[in-house]
PDB file of N, CA and C in Angstrom:
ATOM      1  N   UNK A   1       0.839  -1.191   0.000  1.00  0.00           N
ATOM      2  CA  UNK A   1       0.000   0.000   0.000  1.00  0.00           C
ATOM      3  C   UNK A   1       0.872   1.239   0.000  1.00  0.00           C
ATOM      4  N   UNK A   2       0.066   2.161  -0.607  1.00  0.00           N
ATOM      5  CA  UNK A   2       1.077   3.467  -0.766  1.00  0.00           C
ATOM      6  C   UNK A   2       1.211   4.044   0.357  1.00  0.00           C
ATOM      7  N   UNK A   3       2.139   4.522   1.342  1.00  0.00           N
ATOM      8  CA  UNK A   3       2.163   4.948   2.871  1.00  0.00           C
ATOM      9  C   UNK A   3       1.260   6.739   2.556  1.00  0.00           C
ATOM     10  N   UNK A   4       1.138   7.263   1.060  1.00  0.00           N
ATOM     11  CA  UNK A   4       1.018   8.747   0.736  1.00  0.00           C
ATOM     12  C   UNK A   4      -0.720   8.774   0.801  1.00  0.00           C
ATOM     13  N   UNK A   5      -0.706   7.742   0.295  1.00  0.00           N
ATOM     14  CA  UNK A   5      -2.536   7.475   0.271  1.00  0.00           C
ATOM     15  C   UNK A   5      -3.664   8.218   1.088  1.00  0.00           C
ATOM     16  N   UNK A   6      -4.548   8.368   1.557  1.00  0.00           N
ATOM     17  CA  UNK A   6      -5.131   8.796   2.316  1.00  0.00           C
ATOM     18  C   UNK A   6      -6.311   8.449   1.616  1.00  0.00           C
ATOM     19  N   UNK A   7      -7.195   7.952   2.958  1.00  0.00           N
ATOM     20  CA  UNK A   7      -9.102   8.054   2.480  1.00  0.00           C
ATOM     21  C   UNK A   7      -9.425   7.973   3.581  1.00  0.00           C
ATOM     22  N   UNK A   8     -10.658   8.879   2.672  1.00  0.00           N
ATOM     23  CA  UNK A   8     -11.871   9.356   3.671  1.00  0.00           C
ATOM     24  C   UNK A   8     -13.170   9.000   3.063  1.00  0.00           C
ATOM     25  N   UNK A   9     -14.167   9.097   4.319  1.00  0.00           N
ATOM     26  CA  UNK A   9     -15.711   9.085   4.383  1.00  0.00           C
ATOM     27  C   UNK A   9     -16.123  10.119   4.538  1.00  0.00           C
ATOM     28  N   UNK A  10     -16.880  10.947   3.874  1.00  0.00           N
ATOM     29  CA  UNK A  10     -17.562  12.343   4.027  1.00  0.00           C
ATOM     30  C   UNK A  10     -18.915  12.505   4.180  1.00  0.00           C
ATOM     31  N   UNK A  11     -19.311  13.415   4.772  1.00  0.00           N
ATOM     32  CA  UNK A  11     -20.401  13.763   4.425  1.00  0.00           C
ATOM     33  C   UNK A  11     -20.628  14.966   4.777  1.00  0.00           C
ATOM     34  N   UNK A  12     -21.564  15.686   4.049  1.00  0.00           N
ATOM     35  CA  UNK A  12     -21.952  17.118   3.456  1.00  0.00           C
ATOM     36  C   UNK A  12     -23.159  17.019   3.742  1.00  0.00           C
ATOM     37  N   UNK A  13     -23.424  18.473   4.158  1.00  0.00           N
ATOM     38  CA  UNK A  13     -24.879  19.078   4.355  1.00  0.00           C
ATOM     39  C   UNK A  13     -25.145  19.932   2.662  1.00  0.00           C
ATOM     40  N   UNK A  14     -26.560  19.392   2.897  1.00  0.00           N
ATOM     41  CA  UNK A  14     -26.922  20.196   1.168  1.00  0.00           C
ATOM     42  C   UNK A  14     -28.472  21.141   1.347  1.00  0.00           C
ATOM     43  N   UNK A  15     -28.746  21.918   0.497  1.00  0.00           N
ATOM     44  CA  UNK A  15     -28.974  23.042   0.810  1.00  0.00           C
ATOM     45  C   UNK A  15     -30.539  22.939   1.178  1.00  0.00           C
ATOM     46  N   UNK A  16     -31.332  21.351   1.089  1.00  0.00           N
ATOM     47  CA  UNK A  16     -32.476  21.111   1.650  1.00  0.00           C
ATOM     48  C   UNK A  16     -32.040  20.022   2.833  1.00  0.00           C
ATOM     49  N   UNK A  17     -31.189  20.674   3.668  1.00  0.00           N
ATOM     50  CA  UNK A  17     -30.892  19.788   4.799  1.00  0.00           C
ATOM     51  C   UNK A  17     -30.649  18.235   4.980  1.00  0.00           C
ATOM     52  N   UNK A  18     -30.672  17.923   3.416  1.00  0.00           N
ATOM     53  CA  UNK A  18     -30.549  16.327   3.547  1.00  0.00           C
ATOM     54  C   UNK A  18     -28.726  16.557   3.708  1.00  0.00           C
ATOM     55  N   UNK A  19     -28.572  14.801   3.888  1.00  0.00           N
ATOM     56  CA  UNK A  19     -26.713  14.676   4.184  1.00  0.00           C
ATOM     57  C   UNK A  19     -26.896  13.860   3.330  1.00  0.00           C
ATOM     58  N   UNK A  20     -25.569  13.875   2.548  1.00  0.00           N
ATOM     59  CA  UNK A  20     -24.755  13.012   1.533  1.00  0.00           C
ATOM     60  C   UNK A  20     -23.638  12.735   1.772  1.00  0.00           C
ATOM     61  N   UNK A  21     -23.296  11.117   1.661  1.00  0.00           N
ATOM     62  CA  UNK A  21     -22.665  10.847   2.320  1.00  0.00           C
ATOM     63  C   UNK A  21     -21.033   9.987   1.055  1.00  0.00           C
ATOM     64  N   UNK A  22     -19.840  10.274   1.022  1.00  0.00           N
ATOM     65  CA  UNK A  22     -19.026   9.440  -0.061  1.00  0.00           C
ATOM     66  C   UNK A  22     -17.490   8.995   0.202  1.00  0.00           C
ATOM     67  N   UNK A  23     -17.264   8.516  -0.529  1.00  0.00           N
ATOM     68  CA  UNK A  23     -15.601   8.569  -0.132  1.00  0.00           C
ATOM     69  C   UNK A  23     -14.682   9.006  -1.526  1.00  0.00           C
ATOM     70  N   UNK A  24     -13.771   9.459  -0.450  1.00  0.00           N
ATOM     71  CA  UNK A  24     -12.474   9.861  -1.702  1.00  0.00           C
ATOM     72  C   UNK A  24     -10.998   9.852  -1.078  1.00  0.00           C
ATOM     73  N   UNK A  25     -10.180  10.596  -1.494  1.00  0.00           N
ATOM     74  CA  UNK A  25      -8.929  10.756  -1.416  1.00  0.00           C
ATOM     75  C   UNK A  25      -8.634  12.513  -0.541  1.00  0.00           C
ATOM     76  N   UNK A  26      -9.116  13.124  -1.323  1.00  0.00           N
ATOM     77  CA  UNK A  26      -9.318  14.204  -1.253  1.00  0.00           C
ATOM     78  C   UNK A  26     -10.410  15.002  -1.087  1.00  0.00           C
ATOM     79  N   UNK A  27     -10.873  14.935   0.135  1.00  0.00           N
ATOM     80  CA  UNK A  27     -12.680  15.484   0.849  1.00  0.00           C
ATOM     81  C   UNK A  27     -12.663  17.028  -0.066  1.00  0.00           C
ATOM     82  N   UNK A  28     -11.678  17.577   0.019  1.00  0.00           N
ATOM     83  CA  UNK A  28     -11.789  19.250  -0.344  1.00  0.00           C
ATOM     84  C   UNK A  28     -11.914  19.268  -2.204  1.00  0.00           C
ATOM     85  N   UNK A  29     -11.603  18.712  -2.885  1.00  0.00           N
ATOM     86  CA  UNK A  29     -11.398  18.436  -4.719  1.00  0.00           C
ATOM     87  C   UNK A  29     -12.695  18.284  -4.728  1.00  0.00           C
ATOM     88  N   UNK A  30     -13.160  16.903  -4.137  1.00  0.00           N
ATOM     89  CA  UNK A  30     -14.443  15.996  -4.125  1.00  0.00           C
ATOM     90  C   UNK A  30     -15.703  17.010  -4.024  1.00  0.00           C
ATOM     91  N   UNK A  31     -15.393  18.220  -2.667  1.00  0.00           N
ATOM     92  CA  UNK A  31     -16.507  18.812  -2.750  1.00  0.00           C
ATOM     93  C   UNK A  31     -16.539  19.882  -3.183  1.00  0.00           C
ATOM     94  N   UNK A  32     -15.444  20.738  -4.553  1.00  0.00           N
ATOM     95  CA  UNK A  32     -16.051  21.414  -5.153  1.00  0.00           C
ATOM     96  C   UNK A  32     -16.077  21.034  -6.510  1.00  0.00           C
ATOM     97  N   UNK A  33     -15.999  19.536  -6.594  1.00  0.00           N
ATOM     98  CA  UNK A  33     -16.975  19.110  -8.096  1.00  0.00           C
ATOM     99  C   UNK A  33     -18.497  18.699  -7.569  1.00  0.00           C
ATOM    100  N   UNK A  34     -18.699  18.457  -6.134  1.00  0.00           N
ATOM    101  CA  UNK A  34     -20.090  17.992  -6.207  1.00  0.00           C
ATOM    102  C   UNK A  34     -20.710  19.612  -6.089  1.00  0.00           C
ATOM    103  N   UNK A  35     -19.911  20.658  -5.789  1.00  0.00           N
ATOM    104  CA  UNK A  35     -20.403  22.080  -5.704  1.00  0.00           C
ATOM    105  C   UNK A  35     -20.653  22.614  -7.168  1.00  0.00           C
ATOM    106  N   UNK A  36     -19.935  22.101  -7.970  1.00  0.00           N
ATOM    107  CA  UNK A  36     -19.814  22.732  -9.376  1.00  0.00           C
ATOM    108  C   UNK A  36     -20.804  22.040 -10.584  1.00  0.00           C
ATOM    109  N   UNK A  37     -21.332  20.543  -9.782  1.00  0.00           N
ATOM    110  CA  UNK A  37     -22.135  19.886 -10.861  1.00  0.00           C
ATOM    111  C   UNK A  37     -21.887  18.897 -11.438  1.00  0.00           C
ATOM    112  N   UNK A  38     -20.350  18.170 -10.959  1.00  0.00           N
ATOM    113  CA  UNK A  38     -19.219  17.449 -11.823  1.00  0.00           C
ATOM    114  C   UNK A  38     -19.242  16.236 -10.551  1.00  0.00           C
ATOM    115  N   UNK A  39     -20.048  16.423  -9.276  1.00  0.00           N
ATOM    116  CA  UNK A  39     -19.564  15.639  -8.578  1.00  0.00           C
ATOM    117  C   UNK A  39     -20.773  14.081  -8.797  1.00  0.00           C
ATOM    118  N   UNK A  40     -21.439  13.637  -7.680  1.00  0.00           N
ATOM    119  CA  UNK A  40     -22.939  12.493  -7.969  1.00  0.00           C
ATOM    120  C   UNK A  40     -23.803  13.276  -8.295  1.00  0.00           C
ATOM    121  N   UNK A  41     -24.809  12.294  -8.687  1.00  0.00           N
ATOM    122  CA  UNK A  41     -25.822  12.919  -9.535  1.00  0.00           C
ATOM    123  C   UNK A  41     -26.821  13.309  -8.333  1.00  0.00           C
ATOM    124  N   UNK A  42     -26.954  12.960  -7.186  1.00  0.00           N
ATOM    125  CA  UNK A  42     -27.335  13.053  -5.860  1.00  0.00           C
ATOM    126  C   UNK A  42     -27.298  14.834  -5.574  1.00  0.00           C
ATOM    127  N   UNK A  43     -26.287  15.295  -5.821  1.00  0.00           N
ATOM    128  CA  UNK A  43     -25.538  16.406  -5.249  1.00  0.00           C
ATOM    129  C   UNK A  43     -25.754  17.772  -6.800  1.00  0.00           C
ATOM    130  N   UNK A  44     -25.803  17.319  -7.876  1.00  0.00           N
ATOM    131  CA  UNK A  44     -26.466  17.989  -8.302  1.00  0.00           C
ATOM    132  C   UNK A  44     -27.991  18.816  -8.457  1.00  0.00           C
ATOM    133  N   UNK A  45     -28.732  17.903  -7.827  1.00  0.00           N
ATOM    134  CA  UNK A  45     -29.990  18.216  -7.670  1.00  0.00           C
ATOM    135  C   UNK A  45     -30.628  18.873  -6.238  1.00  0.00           C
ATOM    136  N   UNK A  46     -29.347  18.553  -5.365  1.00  0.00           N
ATOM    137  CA  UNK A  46     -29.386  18.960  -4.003  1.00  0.00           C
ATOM    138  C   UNK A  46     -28.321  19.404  -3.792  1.00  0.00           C
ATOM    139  N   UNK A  47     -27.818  20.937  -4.077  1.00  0.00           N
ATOM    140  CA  UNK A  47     -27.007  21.449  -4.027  1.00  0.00           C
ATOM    141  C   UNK A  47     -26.101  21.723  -2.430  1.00  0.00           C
ATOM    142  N   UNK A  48     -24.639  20.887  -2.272  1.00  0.00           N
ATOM    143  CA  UNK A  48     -23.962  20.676  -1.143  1.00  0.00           C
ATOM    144  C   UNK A  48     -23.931  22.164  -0.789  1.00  0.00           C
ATOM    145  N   UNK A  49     -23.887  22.415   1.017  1.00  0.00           N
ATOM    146  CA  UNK A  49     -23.356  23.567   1.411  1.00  0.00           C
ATOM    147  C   UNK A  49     -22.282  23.777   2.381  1.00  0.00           C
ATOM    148  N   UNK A  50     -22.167  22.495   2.799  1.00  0.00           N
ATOM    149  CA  UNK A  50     -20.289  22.152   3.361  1.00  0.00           C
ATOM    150  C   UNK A  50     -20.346  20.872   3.778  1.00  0.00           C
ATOM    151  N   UNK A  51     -19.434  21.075   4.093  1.00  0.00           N
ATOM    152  CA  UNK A  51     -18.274  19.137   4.482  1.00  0.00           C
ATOM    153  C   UNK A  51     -18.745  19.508   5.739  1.00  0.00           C
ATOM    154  N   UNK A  52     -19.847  18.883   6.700  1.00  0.00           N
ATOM    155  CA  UNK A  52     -19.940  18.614   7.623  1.00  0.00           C
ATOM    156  C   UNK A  52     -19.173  17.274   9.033  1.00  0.00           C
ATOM    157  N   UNK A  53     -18.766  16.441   7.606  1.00  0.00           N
ATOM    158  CA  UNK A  53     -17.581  15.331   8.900  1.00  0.00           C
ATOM    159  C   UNK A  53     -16.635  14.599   7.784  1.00  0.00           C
ATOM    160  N   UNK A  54     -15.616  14.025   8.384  1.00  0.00           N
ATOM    161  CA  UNK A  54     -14.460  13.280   7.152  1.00  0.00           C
ATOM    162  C   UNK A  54     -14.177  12.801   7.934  1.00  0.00           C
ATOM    163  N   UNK A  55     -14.014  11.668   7.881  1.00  0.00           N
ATOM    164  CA  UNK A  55     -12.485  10.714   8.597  1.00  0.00           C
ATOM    165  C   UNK A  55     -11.841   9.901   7.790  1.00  0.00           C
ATOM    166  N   UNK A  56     -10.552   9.771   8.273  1.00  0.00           N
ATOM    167  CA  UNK A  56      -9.442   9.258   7.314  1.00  0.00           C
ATOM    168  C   UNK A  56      -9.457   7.761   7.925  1.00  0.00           C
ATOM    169  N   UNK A  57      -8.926   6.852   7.075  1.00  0.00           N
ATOM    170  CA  UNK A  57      -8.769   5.502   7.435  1.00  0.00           C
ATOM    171  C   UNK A  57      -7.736   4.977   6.294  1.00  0.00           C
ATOM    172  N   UNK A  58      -6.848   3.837   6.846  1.00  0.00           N
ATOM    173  CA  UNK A  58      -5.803   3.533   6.813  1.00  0.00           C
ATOM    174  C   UNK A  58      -6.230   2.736   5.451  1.00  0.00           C
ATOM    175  N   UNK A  59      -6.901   2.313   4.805  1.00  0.00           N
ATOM    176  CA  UNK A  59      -6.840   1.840   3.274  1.00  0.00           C
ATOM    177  C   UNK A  59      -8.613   1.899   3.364  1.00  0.00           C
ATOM    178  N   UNK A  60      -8.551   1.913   1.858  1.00  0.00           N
ATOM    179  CA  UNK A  60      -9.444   2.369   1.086  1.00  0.00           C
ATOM    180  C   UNK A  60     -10.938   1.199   1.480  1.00  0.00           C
ATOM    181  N   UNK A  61     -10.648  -0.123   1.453  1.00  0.00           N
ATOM    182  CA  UNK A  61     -11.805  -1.416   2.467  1.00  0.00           C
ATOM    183  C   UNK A  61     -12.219  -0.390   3.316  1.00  0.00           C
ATOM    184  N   UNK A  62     -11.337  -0.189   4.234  1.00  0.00           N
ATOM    185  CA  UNK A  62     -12.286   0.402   5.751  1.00  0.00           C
ATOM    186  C   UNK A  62     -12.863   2.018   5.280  1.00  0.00           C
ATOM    187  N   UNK A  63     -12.175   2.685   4.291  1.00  0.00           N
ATOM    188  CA  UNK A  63     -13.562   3.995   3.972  1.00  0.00           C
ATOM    189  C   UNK A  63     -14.561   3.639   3.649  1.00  0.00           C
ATOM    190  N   UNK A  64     -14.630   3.077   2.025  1.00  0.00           N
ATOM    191  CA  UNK A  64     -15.858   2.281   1.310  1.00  0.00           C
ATOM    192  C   UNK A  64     -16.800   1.648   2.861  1.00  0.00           C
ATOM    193  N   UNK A  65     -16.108   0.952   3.307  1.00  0.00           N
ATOM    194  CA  UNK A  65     -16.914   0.210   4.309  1.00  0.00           C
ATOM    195  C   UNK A  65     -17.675   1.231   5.336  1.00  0.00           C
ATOM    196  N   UNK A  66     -16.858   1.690   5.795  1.00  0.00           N
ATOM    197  CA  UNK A  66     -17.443   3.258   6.897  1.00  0.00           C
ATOM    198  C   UNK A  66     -18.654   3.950   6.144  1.00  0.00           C
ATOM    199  N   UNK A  67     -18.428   3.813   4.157  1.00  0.00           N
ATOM    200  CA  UNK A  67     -19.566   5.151   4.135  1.00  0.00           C
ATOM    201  C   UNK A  67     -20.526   3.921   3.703  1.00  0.00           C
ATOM    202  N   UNK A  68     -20.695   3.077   3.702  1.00  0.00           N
ATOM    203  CA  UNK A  68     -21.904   1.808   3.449  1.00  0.00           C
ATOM    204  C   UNK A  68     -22.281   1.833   4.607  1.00  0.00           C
ATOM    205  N   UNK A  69     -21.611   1.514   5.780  1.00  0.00           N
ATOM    206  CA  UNK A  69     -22.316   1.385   7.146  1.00  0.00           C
ATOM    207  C   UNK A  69     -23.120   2.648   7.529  1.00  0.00           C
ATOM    208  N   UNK A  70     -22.432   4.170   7.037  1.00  0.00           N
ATOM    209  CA  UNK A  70     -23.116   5.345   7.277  1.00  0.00           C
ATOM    210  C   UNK A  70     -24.728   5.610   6.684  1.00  0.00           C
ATOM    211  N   UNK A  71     -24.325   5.294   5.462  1.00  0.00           N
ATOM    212  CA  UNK A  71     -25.808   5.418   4.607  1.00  0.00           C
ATOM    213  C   UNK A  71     -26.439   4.314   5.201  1.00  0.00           C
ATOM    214  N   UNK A  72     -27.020   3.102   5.537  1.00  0.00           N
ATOM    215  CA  UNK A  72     -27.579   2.316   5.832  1.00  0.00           C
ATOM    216  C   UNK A  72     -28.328   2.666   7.154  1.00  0.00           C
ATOM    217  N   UNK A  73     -27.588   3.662   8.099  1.00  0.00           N
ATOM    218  CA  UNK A  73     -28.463   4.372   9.058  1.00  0.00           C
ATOM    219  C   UNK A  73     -29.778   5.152   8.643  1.00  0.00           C
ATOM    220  N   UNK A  74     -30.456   5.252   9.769  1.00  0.00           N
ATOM    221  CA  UNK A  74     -31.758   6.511   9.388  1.00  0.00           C
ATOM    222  C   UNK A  74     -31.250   7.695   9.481  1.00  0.00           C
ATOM    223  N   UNK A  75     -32.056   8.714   9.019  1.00  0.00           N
ATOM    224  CA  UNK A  75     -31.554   9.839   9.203  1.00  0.00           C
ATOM    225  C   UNK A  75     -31.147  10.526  11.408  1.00  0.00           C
ATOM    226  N   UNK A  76     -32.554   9.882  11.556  1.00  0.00           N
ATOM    227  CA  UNK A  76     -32.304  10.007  12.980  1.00  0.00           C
ATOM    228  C   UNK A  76     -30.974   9.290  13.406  1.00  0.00           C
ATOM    229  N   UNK A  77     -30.361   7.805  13.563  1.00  0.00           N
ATOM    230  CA  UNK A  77     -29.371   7.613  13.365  1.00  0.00           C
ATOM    231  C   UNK A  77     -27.924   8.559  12.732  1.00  0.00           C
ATOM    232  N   UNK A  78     -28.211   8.860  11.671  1.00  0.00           N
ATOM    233  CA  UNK A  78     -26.925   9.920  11.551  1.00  0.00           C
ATOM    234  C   UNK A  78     -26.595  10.766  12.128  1.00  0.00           C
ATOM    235  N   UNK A  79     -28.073  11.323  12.254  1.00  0.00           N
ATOM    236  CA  UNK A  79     -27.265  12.402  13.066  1.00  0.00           C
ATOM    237  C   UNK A  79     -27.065  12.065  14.479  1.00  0.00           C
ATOM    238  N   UNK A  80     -27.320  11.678  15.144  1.00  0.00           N
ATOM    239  CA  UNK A  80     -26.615  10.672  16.563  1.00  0.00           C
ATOM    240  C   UNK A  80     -25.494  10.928  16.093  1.00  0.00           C
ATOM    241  N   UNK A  81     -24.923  10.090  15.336  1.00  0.00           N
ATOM    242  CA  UNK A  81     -23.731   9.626  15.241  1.00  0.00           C
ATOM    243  C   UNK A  81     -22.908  11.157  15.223  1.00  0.00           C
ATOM    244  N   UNK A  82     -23.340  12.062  14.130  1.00  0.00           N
ATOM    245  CA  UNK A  82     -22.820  13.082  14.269  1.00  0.00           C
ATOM    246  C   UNK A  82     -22.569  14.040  15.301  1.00  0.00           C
ATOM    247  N   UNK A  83     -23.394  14.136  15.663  1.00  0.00           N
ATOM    248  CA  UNK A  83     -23.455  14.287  17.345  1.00  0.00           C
ATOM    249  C   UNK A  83     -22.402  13.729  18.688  1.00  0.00           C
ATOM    250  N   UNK A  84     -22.599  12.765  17.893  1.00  0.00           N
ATOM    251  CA  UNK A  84     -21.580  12.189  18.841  1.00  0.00           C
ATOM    252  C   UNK A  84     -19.916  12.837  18.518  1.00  0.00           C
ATOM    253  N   UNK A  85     -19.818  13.176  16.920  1.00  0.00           N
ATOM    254  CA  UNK A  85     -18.684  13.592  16.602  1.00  0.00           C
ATOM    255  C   UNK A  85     -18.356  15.185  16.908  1.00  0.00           C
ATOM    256  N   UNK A  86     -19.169  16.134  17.810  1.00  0.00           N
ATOM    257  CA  UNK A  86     -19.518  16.967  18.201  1.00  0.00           C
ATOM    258  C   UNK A  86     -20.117  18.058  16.997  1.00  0.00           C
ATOM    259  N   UNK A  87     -20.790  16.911  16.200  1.00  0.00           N
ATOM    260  CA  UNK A  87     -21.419  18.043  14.919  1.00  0.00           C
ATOM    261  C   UNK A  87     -22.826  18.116  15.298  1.00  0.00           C
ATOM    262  N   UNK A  88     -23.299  19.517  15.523  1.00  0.00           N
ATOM    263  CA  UNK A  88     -24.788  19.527  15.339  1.00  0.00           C
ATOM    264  C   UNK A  88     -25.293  20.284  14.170  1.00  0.00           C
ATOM    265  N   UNK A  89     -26.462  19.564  13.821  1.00  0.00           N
ATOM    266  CA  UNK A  89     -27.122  21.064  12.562  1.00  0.00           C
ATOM    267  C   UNK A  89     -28.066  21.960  13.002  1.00  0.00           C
ATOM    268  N   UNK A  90     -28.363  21.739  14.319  1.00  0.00           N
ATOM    269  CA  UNK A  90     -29.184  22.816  14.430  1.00  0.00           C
ATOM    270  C   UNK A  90     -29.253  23.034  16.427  1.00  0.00           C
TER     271      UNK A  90
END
């Protein structure tokens, strides 16, 4: 594995309060193509309004895996969780 690598699980608040949730390399690139229109097709139609959480993990299995386990929550669930990460939205 490349020691330079880096991934993350993100997720973004979008501008009808839903969260979207993805992984990448680079959380900050990632979210100004989903800002610009270039990013999921999710995020075009629900325009992102910031990177609300990221975490990095040591190979790319355990991100993918982190943002499958994330989406599979309810919304009530997420945000717990976020919460717990000391993020609130409101």
């Amino acid at each position: 594995m490349d020691q330079e690598n880096k991934y993350y699980m993100y997720v973004l608040l979008c501008e009808d309060q839903t969260l979207y949730t993805g992984f990448s390399t680079d959380v900050e690139r990632r979210f100004q193509q989903h800002v610009n229109g270039t990013g999921a097709k999710y995020t075009r139609s629900h325009q992102p309004l910031k990177i609300l959480f990221k975490k990095q993990f040591v190979n790319k299995h355990d991100a993918l895996s982190a943002e499958y386990a994330f989406k599979q929550l309810t919304r009530s669930q997420k945000l717990n969780y976020l919460e717990k990460q000391g993020i609130k939205l409101k």
